[in-house]
C-alpha atoms as a PDB file:
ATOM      1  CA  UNK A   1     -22.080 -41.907   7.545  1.00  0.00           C
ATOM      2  CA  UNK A   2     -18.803 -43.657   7.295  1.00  0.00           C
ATOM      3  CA  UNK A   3     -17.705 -45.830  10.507  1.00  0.00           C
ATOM      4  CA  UNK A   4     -16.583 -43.454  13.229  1.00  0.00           C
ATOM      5  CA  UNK A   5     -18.185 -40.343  11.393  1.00  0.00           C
ATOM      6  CA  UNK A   6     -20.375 -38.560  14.250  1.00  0.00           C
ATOM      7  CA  UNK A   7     -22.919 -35.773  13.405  1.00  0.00           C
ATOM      8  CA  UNK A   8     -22.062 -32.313  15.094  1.00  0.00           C
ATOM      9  CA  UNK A   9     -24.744 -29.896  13.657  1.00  0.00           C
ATOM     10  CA  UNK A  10     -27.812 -29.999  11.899  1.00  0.00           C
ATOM     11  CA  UNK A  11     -30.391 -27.541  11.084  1.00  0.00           C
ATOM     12  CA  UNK A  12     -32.156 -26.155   8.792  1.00  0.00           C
ATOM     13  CA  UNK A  13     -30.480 -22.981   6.405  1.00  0.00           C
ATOM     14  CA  UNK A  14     -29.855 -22.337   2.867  1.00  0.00           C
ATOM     15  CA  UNK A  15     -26.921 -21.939   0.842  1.00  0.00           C
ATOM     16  CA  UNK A  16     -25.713 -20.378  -2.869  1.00  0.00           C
ATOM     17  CA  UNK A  17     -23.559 -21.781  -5.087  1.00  0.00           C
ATOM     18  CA  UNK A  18     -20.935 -19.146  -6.081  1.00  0.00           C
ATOM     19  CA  UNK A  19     -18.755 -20.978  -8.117  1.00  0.00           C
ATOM     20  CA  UNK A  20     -18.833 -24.329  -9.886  1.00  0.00           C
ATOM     21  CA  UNK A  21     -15.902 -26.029 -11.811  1.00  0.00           C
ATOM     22  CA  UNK A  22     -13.763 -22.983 -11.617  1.00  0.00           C
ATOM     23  CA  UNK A  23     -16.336 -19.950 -12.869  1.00  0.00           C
ATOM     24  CA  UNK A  24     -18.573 -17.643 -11.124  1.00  0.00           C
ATOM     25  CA  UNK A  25     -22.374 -18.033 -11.342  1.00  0.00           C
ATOM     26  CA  UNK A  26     -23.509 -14.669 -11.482  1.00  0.00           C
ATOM     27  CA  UNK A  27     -26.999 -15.460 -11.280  1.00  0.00           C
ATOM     28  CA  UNK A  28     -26.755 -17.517  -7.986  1.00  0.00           C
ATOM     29  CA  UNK A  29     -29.914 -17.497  -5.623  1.00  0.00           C
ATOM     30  CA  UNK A  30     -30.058 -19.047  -2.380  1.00  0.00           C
ATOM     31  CA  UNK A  31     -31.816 -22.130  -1.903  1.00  0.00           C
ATOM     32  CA  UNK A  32     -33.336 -23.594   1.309  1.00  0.00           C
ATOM     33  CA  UNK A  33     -31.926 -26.518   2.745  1.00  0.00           C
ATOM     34  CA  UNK A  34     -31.347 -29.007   6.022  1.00  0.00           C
ATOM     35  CA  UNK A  35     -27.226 -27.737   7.142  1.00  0.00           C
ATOM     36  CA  UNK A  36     -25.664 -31.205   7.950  1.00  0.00           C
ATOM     37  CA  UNK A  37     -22.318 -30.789   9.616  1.00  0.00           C
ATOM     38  CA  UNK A  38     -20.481 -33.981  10.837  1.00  0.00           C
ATOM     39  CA  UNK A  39     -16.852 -34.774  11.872  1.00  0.00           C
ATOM     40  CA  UNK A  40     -15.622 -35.028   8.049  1.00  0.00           C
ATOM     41  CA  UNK A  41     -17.691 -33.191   6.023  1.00  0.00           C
ATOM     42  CA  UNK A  42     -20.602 -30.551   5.276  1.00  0.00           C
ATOM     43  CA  UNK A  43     -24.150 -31.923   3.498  1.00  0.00           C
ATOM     44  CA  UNK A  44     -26.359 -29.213   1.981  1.00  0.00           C
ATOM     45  CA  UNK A  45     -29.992 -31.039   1.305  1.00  0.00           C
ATOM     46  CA  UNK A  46     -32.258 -29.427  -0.468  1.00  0.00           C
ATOM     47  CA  UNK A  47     -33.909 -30.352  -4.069  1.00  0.00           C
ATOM     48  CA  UNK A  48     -30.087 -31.486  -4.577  1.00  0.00           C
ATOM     49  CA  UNK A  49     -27.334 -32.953  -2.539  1.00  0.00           C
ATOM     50  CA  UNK A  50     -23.977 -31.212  -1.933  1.00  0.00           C
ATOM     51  CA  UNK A  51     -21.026 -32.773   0.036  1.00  0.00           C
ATOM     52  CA  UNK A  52     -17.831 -31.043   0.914  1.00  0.00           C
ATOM     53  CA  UNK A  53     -15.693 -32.840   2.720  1.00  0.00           C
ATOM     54  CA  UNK A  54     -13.786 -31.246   5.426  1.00  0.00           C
ATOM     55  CA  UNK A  55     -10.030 -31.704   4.361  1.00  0.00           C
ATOM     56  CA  UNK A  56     -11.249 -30.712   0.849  1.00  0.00           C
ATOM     57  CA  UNK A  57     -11.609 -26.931   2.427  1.00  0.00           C
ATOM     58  CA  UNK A  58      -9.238 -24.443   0.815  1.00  0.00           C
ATOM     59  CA  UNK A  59     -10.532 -20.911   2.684  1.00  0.00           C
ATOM     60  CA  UNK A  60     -13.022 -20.515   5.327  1.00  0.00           C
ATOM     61  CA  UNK A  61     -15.375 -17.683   5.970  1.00  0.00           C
ATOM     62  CA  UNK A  62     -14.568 -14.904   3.667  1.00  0.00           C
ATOM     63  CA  UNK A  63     -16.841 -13.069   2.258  1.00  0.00           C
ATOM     64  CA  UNK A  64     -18.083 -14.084  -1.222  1.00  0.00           C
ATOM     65  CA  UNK A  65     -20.240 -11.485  -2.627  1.00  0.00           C
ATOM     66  CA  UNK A  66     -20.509 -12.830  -6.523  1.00  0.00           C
ATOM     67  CA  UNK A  67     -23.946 -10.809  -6.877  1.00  0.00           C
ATOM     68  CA  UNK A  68     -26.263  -8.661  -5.056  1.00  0.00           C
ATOM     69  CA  UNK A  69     -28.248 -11.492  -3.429  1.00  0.00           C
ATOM     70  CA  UNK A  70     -24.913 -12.963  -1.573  1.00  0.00           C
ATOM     71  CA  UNK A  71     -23.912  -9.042  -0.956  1.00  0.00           C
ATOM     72  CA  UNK A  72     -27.127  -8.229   1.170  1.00  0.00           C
ATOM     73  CA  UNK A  73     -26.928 -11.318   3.476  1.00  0.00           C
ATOM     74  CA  UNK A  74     -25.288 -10.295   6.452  1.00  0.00           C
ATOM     75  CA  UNK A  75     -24.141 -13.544   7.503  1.00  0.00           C
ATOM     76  CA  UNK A  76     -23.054 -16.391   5.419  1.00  0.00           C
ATOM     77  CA  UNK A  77     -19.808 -18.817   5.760  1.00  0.00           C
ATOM     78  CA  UNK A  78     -18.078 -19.404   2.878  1.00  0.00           C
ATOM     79  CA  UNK A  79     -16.570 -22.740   2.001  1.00  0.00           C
ATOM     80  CA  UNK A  80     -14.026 -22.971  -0.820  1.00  0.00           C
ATOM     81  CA  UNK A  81     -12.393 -25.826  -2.485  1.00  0.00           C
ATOM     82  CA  UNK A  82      -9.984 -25.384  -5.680  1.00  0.00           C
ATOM     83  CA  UNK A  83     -13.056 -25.390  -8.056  1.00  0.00           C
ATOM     84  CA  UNK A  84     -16.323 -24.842  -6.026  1.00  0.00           C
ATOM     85  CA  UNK A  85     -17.538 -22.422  -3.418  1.00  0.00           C
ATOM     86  CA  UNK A  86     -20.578 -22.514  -1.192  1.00  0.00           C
ATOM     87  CA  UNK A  87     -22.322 -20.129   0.731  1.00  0.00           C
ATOM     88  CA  UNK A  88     -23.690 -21.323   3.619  1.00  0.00           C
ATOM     89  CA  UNK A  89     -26.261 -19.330   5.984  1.00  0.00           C
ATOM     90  CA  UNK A  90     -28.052 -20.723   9.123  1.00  0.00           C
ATOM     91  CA  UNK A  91     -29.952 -19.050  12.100  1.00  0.00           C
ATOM     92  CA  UNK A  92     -27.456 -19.841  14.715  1.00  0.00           C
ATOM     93  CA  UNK A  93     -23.879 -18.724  12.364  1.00  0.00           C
ATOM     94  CA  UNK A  94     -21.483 -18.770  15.007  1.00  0.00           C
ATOM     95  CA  UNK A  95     -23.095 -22.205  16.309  1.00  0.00           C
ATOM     96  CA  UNK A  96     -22.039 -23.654  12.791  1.00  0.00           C
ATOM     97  CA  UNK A  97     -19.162 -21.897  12.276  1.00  0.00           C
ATOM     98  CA  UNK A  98     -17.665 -23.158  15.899  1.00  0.00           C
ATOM     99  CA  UNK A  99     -18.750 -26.508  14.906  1.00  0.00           C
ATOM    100  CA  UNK A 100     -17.138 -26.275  11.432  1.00  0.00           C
ATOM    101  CA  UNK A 101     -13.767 -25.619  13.655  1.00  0.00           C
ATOM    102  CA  UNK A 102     -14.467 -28.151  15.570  1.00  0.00           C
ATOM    103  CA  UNK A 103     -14.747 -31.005  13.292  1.00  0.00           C
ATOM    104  CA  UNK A 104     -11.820 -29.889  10.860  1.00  0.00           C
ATOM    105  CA  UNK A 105      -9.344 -28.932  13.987  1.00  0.00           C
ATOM    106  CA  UNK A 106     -10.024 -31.071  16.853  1.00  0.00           C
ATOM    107  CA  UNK A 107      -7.161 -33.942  17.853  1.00  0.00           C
ATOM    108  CA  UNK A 108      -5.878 -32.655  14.459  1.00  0.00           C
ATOM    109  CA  UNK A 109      -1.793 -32.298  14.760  1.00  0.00           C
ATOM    110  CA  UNK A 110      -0.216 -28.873  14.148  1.00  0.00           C
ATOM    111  CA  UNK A 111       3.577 -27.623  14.598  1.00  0.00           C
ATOM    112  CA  UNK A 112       3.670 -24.579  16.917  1.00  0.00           C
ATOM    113  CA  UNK A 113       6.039 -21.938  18.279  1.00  0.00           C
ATOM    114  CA  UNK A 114       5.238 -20.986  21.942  1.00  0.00           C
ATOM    115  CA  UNK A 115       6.457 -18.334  22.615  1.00  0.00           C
ATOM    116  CA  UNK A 116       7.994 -17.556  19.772  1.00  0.00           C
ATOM    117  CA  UNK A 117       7.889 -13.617  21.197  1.00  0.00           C
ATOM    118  CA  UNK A 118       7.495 -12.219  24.579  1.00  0.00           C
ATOM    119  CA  UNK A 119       7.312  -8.921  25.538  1.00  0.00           C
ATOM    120  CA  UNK A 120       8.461  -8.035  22.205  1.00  0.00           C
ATOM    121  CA  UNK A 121      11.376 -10.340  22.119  1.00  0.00           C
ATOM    122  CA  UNK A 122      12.325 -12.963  19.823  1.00  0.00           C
ATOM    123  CA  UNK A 123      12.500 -16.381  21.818  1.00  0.00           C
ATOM    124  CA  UNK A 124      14.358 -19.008  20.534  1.00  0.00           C
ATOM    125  CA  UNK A 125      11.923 -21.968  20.538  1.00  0.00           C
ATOM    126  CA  UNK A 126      12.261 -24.888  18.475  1.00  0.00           C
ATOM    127  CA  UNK A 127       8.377 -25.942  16.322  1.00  0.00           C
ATOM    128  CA  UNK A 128       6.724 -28.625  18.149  1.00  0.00           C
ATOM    129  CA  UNK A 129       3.521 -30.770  17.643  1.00  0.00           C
ATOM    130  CA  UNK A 130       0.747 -30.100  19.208  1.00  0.00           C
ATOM    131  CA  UNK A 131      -2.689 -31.508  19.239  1.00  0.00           C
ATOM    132  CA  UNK A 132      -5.423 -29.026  19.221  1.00  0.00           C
ATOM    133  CA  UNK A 133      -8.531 -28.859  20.805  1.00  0.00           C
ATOM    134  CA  UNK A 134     -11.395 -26.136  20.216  1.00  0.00           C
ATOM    135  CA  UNK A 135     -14.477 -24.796  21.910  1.00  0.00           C
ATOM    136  CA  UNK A 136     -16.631 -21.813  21.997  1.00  0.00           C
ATOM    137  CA  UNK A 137     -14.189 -19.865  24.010  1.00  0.00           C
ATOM    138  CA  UNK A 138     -10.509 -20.735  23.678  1.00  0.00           C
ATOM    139  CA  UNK A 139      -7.896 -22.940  21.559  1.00  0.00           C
ATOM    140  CA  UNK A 140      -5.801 -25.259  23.346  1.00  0.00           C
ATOM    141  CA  UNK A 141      -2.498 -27.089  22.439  1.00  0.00           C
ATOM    142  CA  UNK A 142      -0.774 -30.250  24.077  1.00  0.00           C
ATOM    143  CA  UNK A 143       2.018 -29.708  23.091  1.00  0.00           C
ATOM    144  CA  UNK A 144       4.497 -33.006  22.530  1.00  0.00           C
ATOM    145  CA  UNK A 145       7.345 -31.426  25.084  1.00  0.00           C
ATOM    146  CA  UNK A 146       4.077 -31.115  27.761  1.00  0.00           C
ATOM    147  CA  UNK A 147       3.344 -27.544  27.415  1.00  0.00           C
ATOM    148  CA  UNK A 148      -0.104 -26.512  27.404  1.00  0.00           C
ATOM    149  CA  UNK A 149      -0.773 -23.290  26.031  1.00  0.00           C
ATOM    150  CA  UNK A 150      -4.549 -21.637  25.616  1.00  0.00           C
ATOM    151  CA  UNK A 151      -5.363 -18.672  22.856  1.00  0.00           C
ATOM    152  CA  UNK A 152      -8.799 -17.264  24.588  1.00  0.00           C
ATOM    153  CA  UNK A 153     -10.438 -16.551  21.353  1.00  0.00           C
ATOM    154  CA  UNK A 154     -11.223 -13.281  22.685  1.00  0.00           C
ATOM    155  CA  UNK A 155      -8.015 -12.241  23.519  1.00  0.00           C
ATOM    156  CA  UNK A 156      -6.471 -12.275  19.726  1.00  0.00           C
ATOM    157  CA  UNK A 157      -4.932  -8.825  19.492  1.00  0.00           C
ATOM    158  CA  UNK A 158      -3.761  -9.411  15.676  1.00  0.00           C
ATOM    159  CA  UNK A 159      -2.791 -11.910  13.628  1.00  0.00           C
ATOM    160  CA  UNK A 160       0.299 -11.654  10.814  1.00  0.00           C
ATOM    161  CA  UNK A 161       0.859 -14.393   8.156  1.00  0.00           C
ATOM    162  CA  UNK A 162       3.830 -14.869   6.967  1.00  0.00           C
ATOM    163  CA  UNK A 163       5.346 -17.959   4.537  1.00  0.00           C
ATOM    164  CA  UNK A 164       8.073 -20.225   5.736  1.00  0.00           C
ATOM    165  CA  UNK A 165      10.233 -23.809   5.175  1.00  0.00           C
ATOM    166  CA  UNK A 166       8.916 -25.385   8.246  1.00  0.00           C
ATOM    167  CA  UNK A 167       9.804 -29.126   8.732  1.00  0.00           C
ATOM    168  CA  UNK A 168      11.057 -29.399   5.223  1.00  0.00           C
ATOM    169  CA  UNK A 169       8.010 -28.035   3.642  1.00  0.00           C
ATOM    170  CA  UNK A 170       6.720 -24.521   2.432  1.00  0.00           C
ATOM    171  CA  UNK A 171       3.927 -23.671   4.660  1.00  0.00           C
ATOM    172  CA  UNK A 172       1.529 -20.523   5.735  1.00  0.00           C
ATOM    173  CA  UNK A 173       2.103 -19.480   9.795  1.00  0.00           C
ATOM    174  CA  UNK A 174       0.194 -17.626  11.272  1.00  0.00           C
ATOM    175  CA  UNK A 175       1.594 -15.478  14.083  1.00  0.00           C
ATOM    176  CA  UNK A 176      -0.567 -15.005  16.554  1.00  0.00           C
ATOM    177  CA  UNK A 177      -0.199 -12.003  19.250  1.00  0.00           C
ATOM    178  CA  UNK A 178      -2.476 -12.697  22.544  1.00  0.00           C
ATOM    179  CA  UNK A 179      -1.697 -12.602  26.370  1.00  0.00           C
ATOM    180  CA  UNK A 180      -0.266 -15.054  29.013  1.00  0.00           C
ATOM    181  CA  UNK A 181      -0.111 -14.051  32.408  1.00  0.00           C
ATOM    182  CA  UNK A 182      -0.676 -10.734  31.560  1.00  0.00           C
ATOM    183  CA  UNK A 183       2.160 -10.220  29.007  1.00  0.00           C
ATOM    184  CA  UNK A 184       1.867  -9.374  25.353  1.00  0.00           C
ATOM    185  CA  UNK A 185       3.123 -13.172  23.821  1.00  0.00           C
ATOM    186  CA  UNK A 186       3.288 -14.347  19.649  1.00  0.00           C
ATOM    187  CA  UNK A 187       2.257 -18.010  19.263  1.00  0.00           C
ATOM    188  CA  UNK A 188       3.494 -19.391  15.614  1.00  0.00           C
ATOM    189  CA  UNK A 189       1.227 -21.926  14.043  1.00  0.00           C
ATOM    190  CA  UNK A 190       1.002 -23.819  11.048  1.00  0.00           C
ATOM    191  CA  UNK A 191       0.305 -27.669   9.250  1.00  0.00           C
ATOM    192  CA  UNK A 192      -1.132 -29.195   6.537  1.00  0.00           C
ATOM    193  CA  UNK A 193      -2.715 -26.722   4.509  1.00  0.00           C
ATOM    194  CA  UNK A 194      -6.372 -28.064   5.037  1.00  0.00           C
ATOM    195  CA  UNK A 195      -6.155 -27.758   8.240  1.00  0.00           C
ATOM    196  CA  UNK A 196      -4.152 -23.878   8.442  1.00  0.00           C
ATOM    197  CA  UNK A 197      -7.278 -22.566   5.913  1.00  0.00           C
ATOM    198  CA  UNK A 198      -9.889 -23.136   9.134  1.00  0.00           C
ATOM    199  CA  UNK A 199      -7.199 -22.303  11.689  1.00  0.00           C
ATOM    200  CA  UNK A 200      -6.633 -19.424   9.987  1.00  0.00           C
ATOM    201  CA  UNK A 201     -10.286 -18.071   9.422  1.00  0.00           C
ATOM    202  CA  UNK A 202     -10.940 -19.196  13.172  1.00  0.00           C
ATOM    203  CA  UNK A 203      -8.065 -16.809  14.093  1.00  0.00           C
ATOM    204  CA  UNK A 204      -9.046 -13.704  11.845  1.00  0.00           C
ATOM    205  CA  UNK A 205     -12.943 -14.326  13.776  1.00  0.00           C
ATOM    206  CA  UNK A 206     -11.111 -14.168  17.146  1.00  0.00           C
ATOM    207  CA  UNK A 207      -9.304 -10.598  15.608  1.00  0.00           C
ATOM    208  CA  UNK A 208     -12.861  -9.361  14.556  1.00  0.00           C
ATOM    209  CA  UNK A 209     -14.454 -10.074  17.449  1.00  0.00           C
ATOM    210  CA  UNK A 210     -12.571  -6.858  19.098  1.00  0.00           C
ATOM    211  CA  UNK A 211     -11.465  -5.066  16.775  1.00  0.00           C
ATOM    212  CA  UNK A 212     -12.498  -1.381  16.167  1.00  0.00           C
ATOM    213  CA  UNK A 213     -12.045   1.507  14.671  1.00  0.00           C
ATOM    214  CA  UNK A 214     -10.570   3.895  16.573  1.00  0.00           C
ATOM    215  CA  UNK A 215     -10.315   7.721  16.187  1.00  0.00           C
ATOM    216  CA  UNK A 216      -7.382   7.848  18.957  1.00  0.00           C
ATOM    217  CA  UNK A 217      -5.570  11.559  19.676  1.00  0.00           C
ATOM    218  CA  UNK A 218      -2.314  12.106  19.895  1.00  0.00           C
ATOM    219  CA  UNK A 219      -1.795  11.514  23.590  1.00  0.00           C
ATOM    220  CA  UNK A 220      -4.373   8.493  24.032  1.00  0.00           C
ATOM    221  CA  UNK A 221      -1.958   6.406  21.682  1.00  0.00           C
ATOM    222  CA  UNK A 222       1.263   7.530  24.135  1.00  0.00           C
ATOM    223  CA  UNK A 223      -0.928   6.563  27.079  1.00  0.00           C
ATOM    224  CA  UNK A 224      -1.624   3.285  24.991  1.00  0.00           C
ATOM    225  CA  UNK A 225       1.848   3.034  23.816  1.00  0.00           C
ATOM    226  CA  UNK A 226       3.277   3.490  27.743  1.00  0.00           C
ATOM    227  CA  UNK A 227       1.063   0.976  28.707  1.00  0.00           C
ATOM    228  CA  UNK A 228       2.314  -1.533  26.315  1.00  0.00           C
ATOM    229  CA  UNK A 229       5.688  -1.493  27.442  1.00  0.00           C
ATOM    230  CA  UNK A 230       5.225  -1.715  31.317  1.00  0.00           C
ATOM    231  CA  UNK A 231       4.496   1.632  32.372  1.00  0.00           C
ATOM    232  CA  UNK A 232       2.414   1.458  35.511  1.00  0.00           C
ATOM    233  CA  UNK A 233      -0.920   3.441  35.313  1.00  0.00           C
ATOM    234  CA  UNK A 234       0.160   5.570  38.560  1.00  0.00           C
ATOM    235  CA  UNK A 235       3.434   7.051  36.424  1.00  0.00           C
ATOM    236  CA  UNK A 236       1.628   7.638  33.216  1.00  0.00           C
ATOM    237  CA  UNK A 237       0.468  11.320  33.902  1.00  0.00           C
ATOM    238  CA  UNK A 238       4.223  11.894  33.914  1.00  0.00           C
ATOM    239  CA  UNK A 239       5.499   9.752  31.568  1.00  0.00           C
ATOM    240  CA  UNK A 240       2.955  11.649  28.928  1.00  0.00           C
ATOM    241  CA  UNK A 241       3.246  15.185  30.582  1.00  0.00           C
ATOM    242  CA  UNK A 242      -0.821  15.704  31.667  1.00  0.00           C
ATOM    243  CA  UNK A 243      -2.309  16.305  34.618  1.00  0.00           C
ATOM    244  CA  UNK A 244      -3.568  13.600  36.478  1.00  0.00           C
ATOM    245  CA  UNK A 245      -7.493  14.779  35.599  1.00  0.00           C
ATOM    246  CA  UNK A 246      -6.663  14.642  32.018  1.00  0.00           C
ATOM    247  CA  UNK A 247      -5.053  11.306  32.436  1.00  0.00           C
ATOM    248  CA  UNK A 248      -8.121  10.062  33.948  1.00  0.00           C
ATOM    249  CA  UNK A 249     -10.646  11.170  31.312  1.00  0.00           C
ATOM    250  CA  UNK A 250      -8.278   9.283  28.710  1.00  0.00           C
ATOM    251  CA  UNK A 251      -8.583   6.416  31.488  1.00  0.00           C
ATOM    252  CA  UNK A 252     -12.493   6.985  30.933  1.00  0.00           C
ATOM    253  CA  UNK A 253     -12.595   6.878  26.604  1.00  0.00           C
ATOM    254  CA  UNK A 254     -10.133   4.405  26.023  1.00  0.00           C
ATOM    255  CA  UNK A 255     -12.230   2.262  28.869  1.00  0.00           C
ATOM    256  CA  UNK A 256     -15.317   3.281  26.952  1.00  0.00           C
ATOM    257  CA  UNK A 257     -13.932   1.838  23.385  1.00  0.00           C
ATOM    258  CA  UNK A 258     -12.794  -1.132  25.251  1.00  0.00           C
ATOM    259  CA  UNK A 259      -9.303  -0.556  25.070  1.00  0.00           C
ATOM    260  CA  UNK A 260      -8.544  -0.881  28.403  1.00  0.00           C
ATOM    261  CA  UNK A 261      -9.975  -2.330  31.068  1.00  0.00           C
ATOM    262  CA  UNK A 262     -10.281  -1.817  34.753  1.00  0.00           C
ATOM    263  CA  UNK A 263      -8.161  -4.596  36.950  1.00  0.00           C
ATOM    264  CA  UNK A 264      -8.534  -2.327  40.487  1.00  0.00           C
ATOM    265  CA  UNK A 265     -10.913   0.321  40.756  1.00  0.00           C
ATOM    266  CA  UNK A 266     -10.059   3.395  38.251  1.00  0.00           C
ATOM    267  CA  UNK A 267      -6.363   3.374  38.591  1.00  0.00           C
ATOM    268  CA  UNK A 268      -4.905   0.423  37.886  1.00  0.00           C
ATOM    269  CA  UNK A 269      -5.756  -1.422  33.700  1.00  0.00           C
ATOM    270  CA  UNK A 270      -4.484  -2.756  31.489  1.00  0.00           C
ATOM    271  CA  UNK A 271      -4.594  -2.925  27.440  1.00  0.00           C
ATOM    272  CA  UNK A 272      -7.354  -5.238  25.567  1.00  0.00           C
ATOM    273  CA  UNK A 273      -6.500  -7.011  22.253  1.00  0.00           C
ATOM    274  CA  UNK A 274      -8.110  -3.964  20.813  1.00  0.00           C
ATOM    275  CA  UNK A 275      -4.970  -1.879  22.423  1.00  0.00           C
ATOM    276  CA  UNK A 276      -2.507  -3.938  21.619  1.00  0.00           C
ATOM    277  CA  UNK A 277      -3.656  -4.038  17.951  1.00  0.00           C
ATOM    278  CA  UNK A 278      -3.313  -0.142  18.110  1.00  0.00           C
ATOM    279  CA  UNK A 279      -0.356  -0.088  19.895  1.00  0.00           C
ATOM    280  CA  UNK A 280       1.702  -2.978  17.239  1.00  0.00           C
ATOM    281  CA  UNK A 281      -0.094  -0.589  14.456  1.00  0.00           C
ATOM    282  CA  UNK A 282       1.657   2.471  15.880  1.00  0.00           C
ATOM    283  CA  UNK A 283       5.128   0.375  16.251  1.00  0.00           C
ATOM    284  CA  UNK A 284       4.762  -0.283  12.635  1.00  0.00           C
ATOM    285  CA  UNK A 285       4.308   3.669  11.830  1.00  0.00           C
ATOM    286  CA  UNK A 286       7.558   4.467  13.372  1.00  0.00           C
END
């Protein structure tokens, strides 16, 4: 290892080449191996040798199902550079994957937008640096005006991307919708492109984590919708003209899909990243 490289993960796995110099291997098999992740890049031993260095990383975590043997593996991380991609599978993914974030993200500089929406409403906030700093349960930003701001990375309610001139430069940002002090906030992100491609799969994970697939009537997504936009719990049964009883068994299913979740006993919640995804989907519809 070079001088000041530390080792972050290791254990044993396997891995498939996918691609090599730019074409698919269609006949790829995995191959056991010793998964050696340090602070700059990823070692696959096995009969062979495979480095990828960190900043070399052009996507993150997709799937990458060249053949039936990559398809049936439920978990794998994918690691992409311009020509090459390797699967990468180990007992403990989400270990490796946090780890992977870790080494490519952490004290690593990014320009960010906070908030850059609140309660629905454009802010006008100038991009900032910000150093970042991640562990198993949140991101966290010092920012260079003193702000710190913290994305729980289960409380990601959706993620946009959109491409900008930021600082002079064409870049991917990634607009982030989460919660701070209980209101619906965007955080904009973005940087050098190696390090948006992990940020960016890191983000989509947090998204994943909670999202579902809801088969929502008519009146749950007005209760959700009411919600959203400040009405209290006690003035819903009006505001969506139902009886209190039917309000509550809404109350009950959306709890039960972990829309909502209790903050004082039965009557008083609030919506979950998996609401407010349903709720900016059903803004969209309009």
């Amino acid at each position: 290892m070079s001088q000041g490289e530390r080792k972050l993960h290791d254990e044993r796995g396997k891995f498939m080449r996918a691609v090599k110099d730019g074409h698919e291997i269609r006949d790829a098999d995995w191959n056991a191996c010793r998964v050696v992740l340090t602070t700059e890049r990823v070692v696959l031993i096995g009969d062979e040798k495979h480095t990828i260095d960190i900043d070399t990383l052009g996507r993150v975590n997709d799937r990458f199902d060249v053949n039936q043997n990559a398809a049936v593996e439920g978990s794998y991380t994918s690691l992409r550079t311009d020509d090459t991609v390797f699967l990468v599978s180990t007992p403990d993914q989400d270990t490796f994957e946090t780890a992977l974030y870790k080494a490519s993200l952490n004290n690593g500089i990014l320009l960010v937008q906070h908030p850059a929406v609140e309660g629905g409403v454009v802010q006008s906030v100038e991009w900032t640096k910000a150093k970042v700093k991640i562990s198993e349960d949140a991101i966290r930003f010092a920012m260079a005006d003193g702000q710190k701001v913290t994305i729980d990375r289960d409380d990601i309610g959706d993620v946009e991307t959109d491409e900008r001139t930021v600082d002079g430069q064409d870049r991917t940002v990634y607009e982030v919708e989460h919660t701070e002090d209980g209101r619906s906030v965007e955080t904009h992100l973005t940087g050098e492109s190696h390090h948006t491609a992990v940020m960016g799969a890191l983000l989509e994970e947090g998204v994943e984590r909670h999202r579902a697939n809801l088969d929502l009537d008519g009146v749950e997504k007005q209760v959700i919708m009411a919600l959203h936009s400040g009405v209290s719990p006690f003035d819903i049964p009006e505001f969506v003209d139902r009886d209190v009883e039917r309000v509550e068994e809404i109350f009950d299913r959306l709890i039960e899909y972990d829309v909502i979740e209790v903050e004082r006993e039965r009557t008083e919640v609030a919506l979950t990243p998996e609401g407010r995804q349903v709720a900016g989907d059903s803004i969209g519809d309009r």
